[in-house]
N, C-alpha and C. Protein backbone atom coordinates (compact mmCIF):
# COMPACT_ATOMS: atom_id res chain seq x y z
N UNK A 1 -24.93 4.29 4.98
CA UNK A 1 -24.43 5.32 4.12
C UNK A 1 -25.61 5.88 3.32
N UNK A 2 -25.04 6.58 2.37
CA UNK A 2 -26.86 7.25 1.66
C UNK A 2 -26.17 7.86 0.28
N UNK A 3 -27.17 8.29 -0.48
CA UNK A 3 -27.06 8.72 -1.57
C UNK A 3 -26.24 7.32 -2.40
N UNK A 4 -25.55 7.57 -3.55
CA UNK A 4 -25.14 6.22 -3.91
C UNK A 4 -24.54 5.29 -3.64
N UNK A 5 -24.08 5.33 -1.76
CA UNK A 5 -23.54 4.43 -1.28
C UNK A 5 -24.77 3.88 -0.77
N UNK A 6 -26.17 4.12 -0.62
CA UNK A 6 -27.20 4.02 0.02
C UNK A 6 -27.84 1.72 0.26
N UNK A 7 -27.38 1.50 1.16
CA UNK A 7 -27.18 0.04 1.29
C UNK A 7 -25.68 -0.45 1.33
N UNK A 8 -24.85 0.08 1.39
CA UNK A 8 -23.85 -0.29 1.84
C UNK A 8 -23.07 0.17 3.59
N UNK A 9 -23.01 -0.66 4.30
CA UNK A 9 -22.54 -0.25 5.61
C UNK A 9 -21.21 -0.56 5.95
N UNK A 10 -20.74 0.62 7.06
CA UNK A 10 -19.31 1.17 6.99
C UNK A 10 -18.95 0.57 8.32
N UNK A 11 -17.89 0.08 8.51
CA UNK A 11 -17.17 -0.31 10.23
C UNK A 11 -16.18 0.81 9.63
N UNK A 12 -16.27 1.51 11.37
CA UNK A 12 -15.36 2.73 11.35
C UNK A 12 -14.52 2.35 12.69
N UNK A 13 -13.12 2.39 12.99
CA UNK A 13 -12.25 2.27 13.94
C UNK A 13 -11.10 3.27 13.66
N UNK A 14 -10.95 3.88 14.38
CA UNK A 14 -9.57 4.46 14.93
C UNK A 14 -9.13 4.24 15.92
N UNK A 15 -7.68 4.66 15.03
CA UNK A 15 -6.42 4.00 16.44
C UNK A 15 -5.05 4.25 15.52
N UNK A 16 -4.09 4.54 15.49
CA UNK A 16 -2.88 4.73 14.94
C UNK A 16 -2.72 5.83 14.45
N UNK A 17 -3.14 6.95 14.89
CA UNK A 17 -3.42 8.11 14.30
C UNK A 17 -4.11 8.17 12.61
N UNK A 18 -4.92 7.07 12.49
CA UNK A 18 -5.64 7.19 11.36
C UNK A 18 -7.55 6.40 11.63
N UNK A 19 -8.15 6.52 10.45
CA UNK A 19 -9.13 6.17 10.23
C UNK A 19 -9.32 4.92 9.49
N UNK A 20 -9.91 4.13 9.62
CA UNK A 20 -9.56 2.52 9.33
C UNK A 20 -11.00 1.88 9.19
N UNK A 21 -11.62 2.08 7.81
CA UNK A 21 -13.27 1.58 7.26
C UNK A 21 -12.97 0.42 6.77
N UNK A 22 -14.13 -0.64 6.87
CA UNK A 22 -14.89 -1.38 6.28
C UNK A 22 -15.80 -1.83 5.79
N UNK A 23 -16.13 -1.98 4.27
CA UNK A 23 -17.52 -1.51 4.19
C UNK A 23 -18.17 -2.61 3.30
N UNK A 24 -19.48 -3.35 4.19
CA UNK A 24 -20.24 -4.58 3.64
C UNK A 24 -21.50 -4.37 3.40
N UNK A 25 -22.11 -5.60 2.60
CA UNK A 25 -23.60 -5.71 2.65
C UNK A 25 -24.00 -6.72 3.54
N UNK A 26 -25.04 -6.38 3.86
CA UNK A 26 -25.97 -7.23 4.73
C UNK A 26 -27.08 -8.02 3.36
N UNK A 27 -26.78 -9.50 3.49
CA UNK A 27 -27.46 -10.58 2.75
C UNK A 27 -28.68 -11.39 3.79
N UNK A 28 -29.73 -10.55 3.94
CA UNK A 28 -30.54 -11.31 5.00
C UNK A 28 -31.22 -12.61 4.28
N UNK A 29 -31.44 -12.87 3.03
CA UNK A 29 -32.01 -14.27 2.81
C UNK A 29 -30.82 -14.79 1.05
N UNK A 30 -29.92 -15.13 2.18
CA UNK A 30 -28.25 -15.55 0.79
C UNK A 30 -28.71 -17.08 1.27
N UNK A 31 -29.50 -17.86 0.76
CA UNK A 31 -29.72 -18.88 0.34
C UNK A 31 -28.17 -19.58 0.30
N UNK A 32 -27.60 -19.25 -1.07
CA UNK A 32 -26.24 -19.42 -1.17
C UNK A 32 -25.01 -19.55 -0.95
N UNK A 33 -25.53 -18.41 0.25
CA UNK A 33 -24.11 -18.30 1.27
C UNK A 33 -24.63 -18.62 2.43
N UNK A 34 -25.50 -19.69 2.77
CA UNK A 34 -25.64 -20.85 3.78
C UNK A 34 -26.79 -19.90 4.66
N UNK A 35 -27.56 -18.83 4.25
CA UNK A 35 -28.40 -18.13 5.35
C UNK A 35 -27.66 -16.74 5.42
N UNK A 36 -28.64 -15.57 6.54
CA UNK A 36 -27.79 -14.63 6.31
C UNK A 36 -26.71 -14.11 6.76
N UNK A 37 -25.58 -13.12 5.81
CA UNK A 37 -24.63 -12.84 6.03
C UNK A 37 -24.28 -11.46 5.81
N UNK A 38 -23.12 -11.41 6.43
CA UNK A 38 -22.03 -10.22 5.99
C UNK A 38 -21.12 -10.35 4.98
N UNK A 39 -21.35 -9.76 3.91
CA UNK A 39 -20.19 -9.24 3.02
C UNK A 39 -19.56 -8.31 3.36
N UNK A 40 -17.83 -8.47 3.45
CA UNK A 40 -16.99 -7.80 3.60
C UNK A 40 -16.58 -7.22 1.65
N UNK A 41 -16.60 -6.22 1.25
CA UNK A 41 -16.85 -6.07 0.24
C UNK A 41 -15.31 -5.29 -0.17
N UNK A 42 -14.39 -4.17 1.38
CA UNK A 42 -13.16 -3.98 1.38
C UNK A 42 -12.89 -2.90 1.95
N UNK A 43 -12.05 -2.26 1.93
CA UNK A 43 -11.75 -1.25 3.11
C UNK A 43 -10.71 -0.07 2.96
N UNK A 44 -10.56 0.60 3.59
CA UNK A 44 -9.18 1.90 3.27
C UNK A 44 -9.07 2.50 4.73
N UNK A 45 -8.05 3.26 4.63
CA UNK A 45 -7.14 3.57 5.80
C UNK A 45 -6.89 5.04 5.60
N UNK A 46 -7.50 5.87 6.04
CA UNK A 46 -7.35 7.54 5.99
C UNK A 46 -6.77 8.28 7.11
N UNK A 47 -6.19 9.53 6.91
CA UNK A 47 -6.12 10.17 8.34
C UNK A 47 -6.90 11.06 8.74
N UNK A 48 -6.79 11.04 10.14
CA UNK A 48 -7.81 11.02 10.78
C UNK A 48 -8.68 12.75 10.37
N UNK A 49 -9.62 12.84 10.10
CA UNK A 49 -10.39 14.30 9.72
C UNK A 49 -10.10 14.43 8.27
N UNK A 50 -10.05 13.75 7.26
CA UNK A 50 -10.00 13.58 5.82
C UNK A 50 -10.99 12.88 5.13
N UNK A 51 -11.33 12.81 3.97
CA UNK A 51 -12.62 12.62 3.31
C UNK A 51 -11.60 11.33 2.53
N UNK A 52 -12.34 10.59 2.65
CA UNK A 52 -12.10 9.54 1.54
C UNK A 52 -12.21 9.96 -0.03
N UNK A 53 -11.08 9.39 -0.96
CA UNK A 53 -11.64 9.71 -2.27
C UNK A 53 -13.00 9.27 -3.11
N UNK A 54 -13.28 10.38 -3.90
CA UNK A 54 -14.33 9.41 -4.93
C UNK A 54 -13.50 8.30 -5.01
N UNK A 55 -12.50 8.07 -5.93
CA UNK A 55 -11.99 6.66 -6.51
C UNK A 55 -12.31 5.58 -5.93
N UNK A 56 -12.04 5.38 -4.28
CA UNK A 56 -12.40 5.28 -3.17
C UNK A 56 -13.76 4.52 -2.79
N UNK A 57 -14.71 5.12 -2.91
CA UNK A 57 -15.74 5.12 -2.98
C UNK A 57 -16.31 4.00 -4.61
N UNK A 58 -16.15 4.41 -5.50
CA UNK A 58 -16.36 3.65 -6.89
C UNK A 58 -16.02 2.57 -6.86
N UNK A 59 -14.57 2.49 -6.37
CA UNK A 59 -14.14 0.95 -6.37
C UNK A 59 -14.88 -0.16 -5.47
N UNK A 60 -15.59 0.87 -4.15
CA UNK A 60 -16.66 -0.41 -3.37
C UNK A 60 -17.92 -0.18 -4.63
N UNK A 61 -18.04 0.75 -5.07
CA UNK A 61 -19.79 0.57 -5.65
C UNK A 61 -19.44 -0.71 -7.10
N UNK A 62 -18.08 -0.90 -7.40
CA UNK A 62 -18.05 -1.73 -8.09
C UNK A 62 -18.20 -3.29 -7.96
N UNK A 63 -17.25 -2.86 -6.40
CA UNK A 63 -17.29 -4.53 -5.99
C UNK A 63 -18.79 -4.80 -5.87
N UNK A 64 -19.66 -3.94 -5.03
CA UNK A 64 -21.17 -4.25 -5.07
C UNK A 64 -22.17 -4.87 -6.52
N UNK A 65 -21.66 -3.71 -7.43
CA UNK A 65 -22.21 -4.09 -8.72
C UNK A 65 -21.57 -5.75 -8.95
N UNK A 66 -20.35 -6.40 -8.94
CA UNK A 66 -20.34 -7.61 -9.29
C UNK A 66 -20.70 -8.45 -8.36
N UNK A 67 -20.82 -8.37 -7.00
CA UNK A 67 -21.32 -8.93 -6.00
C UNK A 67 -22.53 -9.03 -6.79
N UNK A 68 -23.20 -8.47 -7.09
CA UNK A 68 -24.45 -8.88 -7.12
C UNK A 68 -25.15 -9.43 -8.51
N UNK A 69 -24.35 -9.01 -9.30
CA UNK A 69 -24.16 -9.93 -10.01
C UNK A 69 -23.37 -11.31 -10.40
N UNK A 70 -22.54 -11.34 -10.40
CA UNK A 70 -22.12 -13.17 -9.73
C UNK A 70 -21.69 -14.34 -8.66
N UNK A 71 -22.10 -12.62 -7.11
CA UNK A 71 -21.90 -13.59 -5.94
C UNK A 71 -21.00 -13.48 -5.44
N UNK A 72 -20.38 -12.98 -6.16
CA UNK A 72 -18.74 -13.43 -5.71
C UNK A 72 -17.67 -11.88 -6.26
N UNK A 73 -16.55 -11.87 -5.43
CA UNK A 73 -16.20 -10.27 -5.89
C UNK A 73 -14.87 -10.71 -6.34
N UNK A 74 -13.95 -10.78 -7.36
CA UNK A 74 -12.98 -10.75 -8.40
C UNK A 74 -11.97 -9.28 -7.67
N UNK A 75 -10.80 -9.56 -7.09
CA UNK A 75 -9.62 -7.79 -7.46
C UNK A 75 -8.80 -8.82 -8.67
């Protein structure tokens, strides 16, 4: 992704007449989390040729912001 999603990466699938993201960080040296990993950080379900909301969007840059600050992501 880029601009202020810039380090966060998207799994994109369709199928049900919609759009169906997931969007993680890549932890190449997470000590913590046993070596490196994928964070699944969370996801949304759009139809298909529609823009995701800001809101949308904020709520992953948040989970990121506490990800990275305590590791661990709190809903």
């Amino acid at each position: 992704m880029h601009d202020d999603m810039a380090g966060i990466y998207e799994i994109r699938v369709q199928g049900g007449g919609a759009n169906h993201r997931l969007f993680c960080l890549l932890e190449r040296n997470a000590d913590d989390l046993g070596g490196p990993a994928i964070i699944c950080l969370g996801g949304l379900t759009k139809p298909v040729r529609s823009a995701a909301t800001p809101r949308d969007y904020k709520r992953i840059r948040q989970y990121v912001n506490e990800f990275r600050k305590r590791r661990t992501v709190y809903r």
